[in-house]
N, C-alpha and C. Protein backbone atom coordinates (compact mmCIF):
# COMPACT_ATOMS: atom_id res chain seq x y z
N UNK A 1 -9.78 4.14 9.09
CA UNK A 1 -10.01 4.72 7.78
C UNK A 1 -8.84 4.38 6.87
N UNK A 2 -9.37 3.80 5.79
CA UNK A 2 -8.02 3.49 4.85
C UNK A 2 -7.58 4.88 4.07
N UNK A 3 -6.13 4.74 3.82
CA UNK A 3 -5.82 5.64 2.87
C UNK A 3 -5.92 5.94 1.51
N UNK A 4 -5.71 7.38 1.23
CA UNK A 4 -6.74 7.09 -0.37
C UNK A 4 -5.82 6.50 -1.28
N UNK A 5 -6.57 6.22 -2.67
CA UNK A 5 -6.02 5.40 -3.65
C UNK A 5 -5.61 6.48 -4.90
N UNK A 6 -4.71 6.75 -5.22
CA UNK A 6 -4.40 7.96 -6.70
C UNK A 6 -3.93 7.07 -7.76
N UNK A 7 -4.97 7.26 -8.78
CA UNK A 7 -4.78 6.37 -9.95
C UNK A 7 -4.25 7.32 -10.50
N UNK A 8 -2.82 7.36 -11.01
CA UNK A 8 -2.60 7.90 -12.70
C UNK A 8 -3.50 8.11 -13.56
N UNK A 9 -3.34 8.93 -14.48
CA UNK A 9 -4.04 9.16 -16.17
C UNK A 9 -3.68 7.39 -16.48
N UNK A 10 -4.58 7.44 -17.51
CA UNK A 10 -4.36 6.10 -18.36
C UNK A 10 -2.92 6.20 -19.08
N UNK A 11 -2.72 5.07 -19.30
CA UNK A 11 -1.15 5.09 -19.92
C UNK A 11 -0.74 5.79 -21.12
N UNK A 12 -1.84 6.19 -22.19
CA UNK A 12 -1.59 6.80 -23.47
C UNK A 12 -1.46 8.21 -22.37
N UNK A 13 -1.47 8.66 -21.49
CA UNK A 13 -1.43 9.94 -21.26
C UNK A 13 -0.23 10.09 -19.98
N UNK A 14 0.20 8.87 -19.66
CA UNK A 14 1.37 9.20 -18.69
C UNK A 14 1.98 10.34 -18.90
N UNK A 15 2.89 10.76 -17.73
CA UNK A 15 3.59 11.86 -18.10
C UNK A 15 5.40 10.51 -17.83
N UNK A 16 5.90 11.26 -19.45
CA UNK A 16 7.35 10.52 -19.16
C UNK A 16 8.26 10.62 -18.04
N UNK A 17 8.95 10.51 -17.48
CA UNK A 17 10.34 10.73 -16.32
C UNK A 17 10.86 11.59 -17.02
N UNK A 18 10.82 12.52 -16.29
CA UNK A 18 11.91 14.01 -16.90
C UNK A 18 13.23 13.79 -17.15
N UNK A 19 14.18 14.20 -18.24
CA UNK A 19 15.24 13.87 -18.60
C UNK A 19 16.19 14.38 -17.25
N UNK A 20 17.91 14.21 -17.90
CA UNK A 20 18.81 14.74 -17.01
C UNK A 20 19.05 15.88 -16.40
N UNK A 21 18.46 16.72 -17.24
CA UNK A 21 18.70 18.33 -16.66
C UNK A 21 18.16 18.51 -15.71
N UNK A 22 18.48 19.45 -14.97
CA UNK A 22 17.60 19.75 -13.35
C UNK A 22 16.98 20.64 -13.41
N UNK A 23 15.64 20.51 -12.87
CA UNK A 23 14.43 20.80 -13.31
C UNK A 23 14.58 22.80 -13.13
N UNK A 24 13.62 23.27 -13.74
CA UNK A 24 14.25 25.14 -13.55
C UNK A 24 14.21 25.26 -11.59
N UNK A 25 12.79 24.59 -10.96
CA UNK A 25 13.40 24.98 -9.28
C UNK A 25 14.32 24.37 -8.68
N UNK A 26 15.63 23.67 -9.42
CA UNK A 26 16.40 22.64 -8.77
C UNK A 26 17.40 23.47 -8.16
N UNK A 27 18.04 22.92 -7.19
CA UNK A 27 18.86 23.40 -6.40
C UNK A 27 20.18 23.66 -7.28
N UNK A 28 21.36 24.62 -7.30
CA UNK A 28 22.07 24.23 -8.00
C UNK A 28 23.40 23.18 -7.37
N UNK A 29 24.71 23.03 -8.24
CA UNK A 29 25.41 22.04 -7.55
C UNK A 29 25.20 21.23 -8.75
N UNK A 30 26.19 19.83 -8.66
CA UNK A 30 25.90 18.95 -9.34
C UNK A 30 24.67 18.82 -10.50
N UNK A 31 25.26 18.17 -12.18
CA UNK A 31 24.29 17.99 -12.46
C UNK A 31 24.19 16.53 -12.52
N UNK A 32 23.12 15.77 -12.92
CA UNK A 32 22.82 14.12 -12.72
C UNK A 32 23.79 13.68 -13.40
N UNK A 33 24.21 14.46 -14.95
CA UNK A 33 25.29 13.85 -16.06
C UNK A 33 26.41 13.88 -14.87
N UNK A 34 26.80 15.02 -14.11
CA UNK A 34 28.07 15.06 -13.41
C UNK A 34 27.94 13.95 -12.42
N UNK A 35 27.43 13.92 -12.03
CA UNK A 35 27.60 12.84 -10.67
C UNK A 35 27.34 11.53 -11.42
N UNK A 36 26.60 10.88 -12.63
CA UNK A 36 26.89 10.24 -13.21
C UNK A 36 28.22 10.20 -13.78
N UNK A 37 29.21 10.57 -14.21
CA UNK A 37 30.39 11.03 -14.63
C UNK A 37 30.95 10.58 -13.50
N UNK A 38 31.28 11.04 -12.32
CA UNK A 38 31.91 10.65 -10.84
C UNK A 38 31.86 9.50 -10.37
N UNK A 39 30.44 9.11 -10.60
CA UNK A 39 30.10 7.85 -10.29
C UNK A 39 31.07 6.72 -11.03
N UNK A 40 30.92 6.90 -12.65
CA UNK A 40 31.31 5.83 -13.28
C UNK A 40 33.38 5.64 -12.92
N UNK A 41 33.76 7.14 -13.19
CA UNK A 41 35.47 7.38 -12.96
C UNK A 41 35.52 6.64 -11.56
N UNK A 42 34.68 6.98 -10.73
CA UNK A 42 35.30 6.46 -9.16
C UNK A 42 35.24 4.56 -9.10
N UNK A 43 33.81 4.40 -9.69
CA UNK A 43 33.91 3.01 -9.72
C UNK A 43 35.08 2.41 -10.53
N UNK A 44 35.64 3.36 -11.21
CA UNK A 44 37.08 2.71 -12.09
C UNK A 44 38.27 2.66 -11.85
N UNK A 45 38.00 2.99 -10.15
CA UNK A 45 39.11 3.23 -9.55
C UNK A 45 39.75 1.82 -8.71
N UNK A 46 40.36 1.01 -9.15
CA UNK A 46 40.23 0.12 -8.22
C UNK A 46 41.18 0.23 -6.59
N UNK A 47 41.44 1.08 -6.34
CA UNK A 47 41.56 1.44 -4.89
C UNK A 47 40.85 1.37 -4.61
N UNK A 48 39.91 1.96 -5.04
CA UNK A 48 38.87 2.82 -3.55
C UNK A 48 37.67 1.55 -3.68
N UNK A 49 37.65 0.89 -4.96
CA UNK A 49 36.73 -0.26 -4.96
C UNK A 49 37.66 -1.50 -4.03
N UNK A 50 38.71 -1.50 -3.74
CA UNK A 50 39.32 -2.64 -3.28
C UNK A 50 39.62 -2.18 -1.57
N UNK A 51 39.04 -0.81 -1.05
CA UNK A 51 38.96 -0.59 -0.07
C UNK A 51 37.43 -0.75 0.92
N UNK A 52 36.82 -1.44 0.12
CA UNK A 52 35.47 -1.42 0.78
C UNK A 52 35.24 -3.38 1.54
N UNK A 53 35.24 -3.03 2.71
CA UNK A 53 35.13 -4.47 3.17
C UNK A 53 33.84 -5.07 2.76
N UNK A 54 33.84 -6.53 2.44
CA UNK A 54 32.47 -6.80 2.23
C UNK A 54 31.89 -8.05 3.11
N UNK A 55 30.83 -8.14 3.45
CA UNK A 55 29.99 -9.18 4.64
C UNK A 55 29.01 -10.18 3.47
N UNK A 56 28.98 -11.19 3.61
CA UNK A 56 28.84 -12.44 3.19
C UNK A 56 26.98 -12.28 3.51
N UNK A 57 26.52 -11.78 4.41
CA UNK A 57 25.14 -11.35 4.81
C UNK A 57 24.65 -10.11 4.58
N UNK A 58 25.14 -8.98 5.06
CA UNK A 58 24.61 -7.69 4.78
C UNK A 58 25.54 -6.84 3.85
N UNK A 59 24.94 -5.94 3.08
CA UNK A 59 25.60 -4.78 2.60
C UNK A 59 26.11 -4.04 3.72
N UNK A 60 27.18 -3.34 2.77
CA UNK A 60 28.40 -2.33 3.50
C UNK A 60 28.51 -1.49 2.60
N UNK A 61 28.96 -0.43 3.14
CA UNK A 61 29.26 0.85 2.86
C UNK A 61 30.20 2.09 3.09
N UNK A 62 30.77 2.66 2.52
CA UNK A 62 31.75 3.44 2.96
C UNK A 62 31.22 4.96 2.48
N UNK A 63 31.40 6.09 3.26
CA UNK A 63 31.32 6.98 2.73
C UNK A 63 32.14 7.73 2.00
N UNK A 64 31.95 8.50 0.62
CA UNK A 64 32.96 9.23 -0.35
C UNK A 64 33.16 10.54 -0.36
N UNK A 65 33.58 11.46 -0.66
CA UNK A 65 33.27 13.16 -1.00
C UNK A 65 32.81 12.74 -2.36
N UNK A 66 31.89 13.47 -2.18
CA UNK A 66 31.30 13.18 -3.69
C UNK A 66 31.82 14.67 -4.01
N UNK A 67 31.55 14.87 -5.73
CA UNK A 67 32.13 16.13 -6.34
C UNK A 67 30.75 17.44 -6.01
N UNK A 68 31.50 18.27 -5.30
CA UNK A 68 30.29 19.84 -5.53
C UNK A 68 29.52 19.98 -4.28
N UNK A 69 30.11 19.23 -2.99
CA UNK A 69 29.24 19.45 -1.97
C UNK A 69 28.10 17.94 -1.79
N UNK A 70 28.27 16.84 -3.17
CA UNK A 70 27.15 15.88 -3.62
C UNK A 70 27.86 15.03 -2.23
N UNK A 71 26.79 14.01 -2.24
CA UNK A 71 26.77 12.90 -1.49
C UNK A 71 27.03 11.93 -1.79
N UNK A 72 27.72 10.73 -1.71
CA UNK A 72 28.76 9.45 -2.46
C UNK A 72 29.02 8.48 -1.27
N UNK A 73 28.63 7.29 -1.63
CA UNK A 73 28.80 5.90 -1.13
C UNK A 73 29.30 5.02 -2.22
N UNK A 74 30.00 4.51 -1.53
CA UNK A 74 30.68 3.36 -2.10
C UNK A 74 30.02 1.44 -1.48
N UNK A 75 29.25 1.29 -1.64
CA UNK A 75 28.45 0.27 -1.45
C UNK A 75 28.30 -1.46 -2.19
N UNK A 76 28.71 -2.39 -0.91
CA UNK A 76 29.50 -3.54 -1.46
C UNK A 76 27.63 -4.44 -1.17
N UNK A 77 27.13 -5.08 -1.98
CA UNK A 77 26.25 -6.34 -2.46
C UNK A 77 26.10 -7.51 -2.29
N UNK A 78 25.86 -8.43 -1.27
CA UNK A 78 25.96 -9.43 -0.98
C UNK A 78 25.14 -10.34 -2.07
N UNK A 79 25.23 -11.60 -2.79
CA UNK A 79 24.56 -11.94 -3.59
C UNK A 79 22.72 -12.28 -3.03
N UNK A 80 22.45 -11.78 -3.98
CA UNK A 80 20.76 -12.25 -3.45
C UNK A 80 19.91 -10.65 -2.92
N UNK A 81 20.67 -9.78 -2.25
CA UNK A 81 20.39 -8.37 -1.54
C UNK A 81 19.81 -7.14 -2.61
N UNK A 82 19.30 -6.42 -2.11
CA UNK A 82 18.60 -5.33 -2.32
C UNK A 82 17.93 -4.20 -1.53
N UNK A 83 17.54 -3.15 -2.16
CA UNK A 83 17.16 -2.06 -1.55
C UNK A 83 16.03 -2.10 -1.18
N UNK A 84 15.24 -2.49 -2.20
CA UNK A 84 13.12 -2.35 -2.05
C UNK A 84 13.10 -1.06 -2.36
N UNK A 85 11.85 -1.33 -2.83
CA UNK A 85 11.19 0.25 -3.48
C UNK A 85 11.67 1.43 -2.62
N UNK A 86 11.90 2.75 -3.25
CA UNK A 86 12.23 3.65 -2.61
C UNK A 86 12.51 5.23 -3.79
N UNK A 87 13.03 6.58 -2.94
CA UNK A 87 12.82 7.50 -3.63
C UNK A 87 14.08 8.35 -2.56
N UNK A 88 15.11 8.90 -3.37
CA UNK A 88 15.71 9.67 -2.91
C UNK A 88 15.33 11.51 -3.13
N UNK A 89 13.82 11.88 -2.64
CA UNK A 89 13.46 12.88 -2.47
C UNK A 89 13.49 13.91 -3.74
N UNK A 90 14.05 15.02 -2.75
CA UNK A 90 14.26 15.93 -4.16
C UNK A 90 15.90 15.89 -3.76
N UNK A 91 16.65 14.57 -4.17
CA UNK A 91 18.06 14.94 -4.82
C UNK A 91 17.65 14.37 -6.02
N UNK A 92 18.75 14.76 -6.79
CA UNK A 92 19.27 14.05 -7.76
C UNK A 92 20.33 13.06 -7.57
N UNK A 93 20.14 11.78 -8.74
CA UNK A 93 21.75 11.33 -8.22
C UNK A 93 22.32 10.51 -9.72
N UNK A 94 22.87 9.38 -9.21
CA UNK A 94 23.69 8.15 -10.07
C UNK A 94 24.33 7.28 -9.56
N UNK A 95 24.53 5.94 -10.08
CA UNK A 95 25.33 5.33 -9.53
C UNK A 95 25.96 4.25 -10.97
N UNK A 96 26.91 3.49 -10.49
CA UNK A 96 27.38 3.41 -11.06
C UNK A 96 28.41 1.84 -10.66
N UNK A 97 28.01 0.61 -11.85
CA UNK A 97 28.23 -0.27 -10.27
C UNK A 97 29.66 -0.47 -11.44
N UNK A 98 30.38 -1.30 -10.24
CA UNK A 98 32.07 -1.54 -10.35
C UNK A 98 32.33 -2.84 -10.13
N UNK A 99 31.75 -3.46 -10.23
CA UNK A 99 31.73 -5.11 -9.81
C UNK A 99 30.44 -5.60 -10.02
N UNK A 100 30.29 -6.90 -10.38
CA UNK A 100 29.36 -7.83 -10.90
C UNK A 100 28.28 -6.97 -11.33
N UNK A 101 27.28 -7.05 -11.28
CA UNK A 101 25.66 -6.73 -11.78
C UNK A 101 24.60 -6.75 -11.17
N UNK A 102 23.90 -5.05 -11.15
CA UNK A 102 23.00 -4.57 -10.28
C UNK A 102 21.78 -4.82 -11.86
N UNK A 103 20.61 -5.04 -11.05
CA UNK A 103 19.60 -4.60 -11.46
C UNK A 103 19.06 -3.41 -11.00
N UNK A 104 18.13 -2.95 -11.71
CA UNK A 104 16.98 -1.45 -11.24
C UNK A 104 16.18 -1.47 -11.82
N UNK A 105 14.65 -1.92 -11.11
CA UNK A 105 13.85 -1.64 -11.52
C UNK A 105 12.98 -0.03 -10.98
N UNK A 106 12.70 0.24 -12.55
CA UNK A 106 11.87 1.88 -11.92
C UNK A 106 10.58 2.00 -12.34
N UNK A 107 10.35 3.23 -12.18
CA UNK A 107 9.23 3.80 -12.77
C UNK A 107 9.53 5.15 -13.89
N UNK A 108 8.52 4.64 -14.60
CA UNK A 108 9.01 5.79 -16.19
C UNK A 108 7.68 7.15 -15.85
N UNK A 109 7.52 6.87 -14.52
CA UNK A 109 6.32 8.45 -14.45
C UNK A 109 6.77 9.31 -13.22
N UNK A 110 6.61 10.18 -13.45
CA UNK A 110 6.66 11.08 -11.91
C UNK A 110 5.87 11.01 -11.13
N UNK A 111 6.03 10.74 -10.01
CA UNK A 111 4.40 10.47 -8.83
C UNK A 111 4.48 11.60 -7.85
N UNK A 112 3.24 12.02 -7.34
CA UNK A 112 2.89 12.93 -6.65
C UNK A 112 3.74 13.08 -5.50
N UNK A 113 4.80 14.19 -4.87
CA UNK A 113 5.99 13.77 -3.65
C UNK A 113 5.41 14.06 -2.55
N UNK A 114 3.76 14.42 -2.44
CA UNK A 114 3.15 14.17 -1.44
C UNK A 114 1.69 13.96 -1.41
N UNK A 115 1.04 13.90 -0.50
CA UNK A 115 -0.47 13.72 -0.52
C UNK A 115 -0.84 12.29 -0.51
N UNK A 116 -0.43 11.26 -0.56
CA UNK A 116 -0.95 9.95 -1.07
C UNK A 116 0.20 9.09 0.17
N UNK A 117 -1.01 7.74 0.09
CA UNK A 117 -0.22 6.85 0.97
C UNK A 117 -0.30 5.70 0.01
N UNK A 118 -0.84 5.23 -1.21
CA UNK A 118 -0.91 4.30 -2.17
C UNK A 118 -1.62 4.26 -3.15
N UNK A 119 -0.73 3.92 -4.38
CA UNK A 119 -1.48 4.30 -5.56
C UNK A 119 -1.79 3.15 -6.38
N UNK A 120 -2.48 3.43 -7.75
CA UNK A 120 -2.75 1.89 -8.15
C UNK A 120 -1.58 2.20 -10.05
N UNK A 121 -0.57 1.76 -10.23
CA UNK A 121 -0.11 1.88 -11.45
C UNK A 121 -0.41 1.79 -12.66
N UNK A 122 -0.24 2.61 -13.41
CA UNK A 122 -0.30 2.40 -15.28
C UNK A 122 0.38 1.25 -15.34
N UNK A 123 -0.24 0.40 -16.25
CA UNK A 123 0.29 -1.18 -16.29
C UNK A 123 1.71 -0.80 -17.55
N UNK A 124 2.33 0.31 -17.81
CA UNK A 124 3.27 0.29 -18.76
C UNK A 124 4.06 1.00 -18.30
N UNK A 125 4.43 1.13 -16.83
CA UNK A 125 5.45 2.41 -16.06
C UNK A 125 6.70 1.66 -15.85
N UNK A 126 6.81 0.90 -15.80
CA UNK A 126 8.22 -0.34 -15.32
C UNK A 126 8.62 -0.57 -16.64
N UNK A 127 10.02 -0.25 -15.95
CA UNK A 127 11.28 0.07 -16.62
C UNK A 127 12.68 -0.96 -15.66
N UNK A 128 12.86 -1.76 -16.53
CA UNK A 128 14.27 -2.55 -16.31
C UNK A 128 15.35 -2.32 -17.06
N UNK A 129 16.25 -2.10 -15.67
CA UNK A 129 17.98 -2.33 -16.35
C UNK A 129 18.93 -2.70 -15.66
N UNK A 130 19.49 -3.95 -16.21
CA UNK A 130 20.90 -5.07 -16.14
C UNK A 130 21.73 -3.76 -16.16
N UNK A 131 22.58 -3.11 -14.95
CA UNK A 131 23.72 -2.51 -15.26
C UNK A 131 25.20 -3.35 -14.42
N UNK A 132 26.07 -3.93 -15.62
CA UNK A 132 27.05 -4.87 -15.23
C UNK A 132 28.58 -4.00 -14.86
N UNK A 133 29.56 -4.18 -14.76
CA UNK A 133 30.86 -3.42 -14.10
C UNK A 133 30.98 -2.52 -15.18
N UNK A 134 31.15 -1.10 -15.00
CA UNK A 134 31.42 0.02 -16.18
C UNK A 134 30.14 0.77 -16.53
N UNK A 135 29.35 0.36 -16.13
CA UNK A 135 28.04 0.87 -16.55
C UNK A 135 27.36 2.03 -15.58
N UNK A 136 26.64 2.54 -15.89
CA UNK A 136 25.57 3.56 -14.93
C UNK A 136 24.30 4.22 -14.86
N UNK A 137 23.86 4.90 -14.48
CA UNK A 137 22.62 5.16 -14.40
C UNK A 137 22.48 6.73 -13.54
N UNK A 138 21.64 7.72 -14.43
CA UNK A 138 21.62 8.92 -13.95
C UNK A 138 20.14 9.53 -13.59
N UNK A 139 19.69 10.30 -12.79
CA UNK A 139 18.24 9.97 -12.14
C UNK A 139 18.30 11.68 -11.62
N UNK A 140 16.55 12.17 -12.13
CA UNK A 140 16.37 13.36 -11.23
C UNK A 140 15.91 13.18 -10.19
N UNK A 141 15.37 14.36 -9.76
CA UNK A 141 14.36 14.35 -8.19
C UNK A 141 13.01 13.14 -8.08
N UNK A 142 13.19 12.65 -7.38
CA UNK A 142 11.55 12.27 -7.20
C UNK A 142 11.80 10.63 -8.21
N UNK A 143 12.49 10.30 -8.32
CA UNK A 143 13.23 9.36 -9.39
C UNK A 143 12.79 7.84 -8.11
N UNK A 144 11.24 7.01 -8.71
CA UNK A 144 11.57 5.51 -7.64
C UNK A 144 12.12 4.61 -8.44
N UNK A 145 12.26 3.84 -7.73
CA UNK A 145 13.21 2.44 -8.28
C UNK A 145 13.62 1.63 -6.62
N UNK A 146 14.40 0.56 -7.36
CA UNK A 146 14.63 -0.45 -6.54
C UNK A 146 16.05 -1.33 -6.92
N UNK A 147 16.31 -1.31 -6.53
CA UNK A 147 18.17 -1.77 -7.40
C UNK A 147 18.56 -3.16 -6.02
N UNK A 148 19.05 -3.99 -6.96
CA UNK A 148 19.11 -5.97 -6.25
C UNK A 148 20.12 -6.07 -7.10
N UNK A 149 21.30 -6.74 -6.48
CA UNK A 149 22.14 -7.96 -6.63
C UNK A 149 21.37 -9.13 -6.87
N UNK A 150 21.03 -9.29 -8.19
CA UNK A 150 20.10 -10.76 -8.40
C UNK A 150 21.00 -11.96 -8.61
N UNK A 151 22.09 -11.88 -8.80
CA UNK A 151 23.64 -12.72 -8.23
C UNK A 151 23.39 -13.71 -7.41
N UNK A 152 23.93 -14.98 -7.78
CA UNK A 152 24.00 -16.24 -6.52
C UNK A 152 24.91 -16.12 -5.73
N UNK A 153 25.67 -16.00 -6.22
CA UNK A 153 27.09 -16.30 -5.51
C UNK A 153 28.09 -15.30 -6.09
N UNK A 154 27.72 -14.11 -6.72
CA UNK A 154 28.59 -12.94 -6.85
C UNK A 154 28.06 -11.83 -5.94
N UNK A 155 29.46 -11.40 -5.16
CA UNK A 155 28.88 -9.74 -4.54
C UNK A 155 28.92 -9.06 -6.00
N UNK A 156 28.25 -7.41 -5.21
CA UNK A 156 28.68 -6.35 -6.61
C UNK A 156 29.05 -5.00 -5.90
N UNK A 157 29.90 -4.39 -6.43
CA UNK A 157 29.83 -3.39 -5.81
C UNK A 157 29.49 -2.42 -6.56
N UNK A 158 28.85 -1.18 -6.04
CA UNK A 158 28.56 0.63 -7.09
C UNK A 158 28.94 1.45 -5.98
N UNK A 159 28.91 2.33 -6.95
CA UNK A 159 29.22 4.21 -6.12
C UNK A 159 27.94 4.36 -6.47
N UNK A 160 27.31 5.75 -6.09
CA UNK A 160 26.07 6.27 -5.79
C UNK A 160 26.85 8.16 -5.09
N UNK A 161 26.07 8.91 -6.10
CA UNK A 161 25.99 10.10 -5.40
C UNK A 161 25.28 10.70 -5.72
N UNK A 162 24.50 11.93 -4.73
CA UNK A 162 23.11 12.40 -4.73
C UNK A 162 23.31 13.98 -4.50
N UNK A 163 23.17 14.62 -5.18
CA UNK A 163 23.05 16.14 -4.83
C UNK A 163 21.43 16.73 -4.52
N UNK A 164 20.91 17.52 -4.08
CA UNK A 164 21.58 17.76 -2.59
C UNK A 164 22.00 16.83 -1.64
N UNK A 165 22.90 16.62 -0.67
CA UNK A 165 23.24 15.30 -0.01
C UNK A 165 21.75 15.01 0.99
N UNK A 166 21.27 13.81 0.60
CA UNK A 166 19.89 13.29 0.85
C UNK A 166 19.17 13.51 1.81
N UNK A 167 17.73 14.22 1.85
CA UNK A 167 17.52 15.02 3.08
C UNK A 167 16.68 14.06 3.87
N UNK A 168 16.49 12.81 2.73
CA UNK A 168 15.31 11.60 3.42
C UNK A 168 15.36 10.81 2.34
N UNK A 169 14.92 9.58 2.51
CA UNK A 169 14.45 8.37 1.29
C UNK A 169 13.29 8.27 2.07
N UNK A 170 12.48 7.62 1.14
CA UNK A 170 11.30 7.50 0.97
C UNK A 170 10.96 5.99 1.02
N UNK A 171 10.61 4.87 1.83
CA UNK A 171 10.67 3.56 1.14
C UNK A 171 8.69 2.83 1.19
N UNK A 172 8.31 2.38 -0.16
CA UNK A 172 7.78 1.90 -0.94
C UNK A 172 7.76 0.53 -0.63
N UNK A 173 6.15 -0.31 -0.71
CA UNK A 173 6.66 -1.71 -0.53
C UNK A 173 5.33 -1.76 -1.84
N UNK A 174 5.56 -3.09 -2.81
CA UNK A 174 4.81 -2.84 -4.10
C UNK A 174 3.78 -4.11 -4.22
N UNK A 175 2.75 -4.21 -4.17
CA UNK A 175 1.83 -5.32 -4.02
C UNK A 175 1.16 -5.17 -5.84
N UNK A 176 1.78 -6.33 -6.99
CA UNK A 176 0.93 -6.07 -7.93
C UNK A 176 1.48 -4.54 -8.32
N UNK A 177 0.46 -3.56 -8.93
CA UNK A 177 0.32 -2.72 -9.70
C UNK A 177 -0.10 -1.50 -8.36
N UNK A 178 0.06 -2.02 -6.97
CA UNK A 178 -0.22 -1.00 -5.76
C UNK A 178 0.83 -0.63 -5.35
N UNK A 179 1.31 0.87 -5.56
CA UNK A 179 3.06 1.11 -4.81
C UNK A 179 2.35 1.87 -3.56
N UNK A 180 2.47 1.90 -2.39
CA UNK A 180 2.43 1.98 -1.09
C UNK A 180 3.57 2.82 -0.20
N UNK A 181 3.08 3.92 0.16
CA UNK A 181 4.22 4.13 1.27
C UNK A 181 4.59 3.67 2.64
N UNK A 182 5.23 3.19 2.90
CA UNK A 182 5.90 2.83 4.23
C UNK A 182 6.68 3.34 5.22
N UNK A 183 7.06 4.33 5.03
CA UNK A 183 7.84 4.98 6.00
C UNK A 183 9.15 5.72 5.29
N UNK A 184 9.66 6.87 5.89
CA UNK A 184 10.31 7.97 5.49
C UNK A 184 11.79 7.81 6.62
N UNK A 185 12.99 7.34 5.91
CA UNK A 185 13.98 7.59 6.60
C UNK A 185 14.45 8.85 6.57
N UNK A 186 15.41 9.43 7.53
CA UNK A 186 16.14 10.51 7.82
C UNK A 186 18.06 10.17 7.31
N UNK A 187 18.78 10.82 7.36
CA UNK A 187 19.96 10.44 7.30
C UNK A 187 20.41 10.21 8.72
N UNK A 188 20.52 10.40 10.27
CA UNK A 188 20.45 9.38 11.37
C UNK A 188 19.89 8.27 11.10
N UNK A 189 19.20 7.58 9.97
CA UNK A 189 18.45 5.96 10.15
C UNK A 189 20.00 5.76 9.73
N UNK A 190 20.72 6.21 8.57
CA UNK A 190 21.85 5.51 7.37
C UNK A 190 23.16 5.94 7.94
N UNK A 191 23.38 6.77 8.44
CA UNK A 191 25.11 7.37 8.53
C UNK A 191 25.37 7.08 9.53
């Protein structure tokens, strides 16, 4: 039996991506501006950016205290690498890259955080952004996207921190205008 298909409203009726504030049932702790804020100061740190070893093949990672109890990686980019579709649950987060240039592609709608195994997209939900050294990006709950080193021959590095510290990601594989679930990591898959 295949799984069902959940079409969105038509695009004049999307619902937008909820701004920065955390939503009234959000946990408290960190807000997205703050850990955006952390994100960008830490990536400006060049210690802690010049303490992260980096591999020529895979991403690396170091773990940070993030501010408020939040969750913080410091994460080095091999040129060409990426995440693939995915959803850091109900945290919130940011990141914030410190070296060369991340892309992120997202989605500008909120999607259902359960019930569905693949949906078919509003052809106007994708949202791109070039964020180069100094730059950042701040995200609520339920927030997908996909963030690549589209770089030949430059690593990149970002910080990233997530309040509540991440209880699962979610990863997405995207065929066309079909986003698909694939499987649900734990924090034992990452730490």
């Amino acid at each position: 039996m295949s799984a069902p298909t959940y079409a969105p409203a038509p695009a004049s009726a999307a619902v937008p991506a909820p701004g920065l504030a955390p939503s009234p049932a959000a946990p408290s702790g960190p807000t997205a501006r703050e850990l955006l804020d952390f994100a960008l100061n830490t990536a400006a740190d060049p210690d802690v950016v010049a303490s992260l070893p980096l591999d020529p093949r895979g991403r690396t990672w170091i773990r940070l205290d993030g501010p408020a109890g939040s969750e913080a990686w410091l994460i080095g980019w091999p040129p060409g690498t990426g995440t693939g579709w995915h959803d850091h649950a109900e945290s919130r987060g940011a990141f914030a890259t410190a070296r060369g240039r991340l892309t992120e592609n997202s989605l500008a709608v909120r999607l259902p955080s359960e019930g569905w195994k693949s949906l078919e997209l509003a052809p106007d939900v994708d949202r791109l952004r070039h964020l180069g050294a100094g730059s950042g990006r701040a995200f609520v709950e339920h927030h997908v996207h996909e963030v690549l080193n589209e770089s030949l021959d430059e690593h990149a590095i970002s910080v990233h921190a997530y309040y509540p510290p991440l209880p699962l990601i979610r990863r997405y594989s995207r065929n066309g205008p079909v986003l698909s679930l694939e499987h649900v990591e734990r924090p034992a898959d990452w730490q």
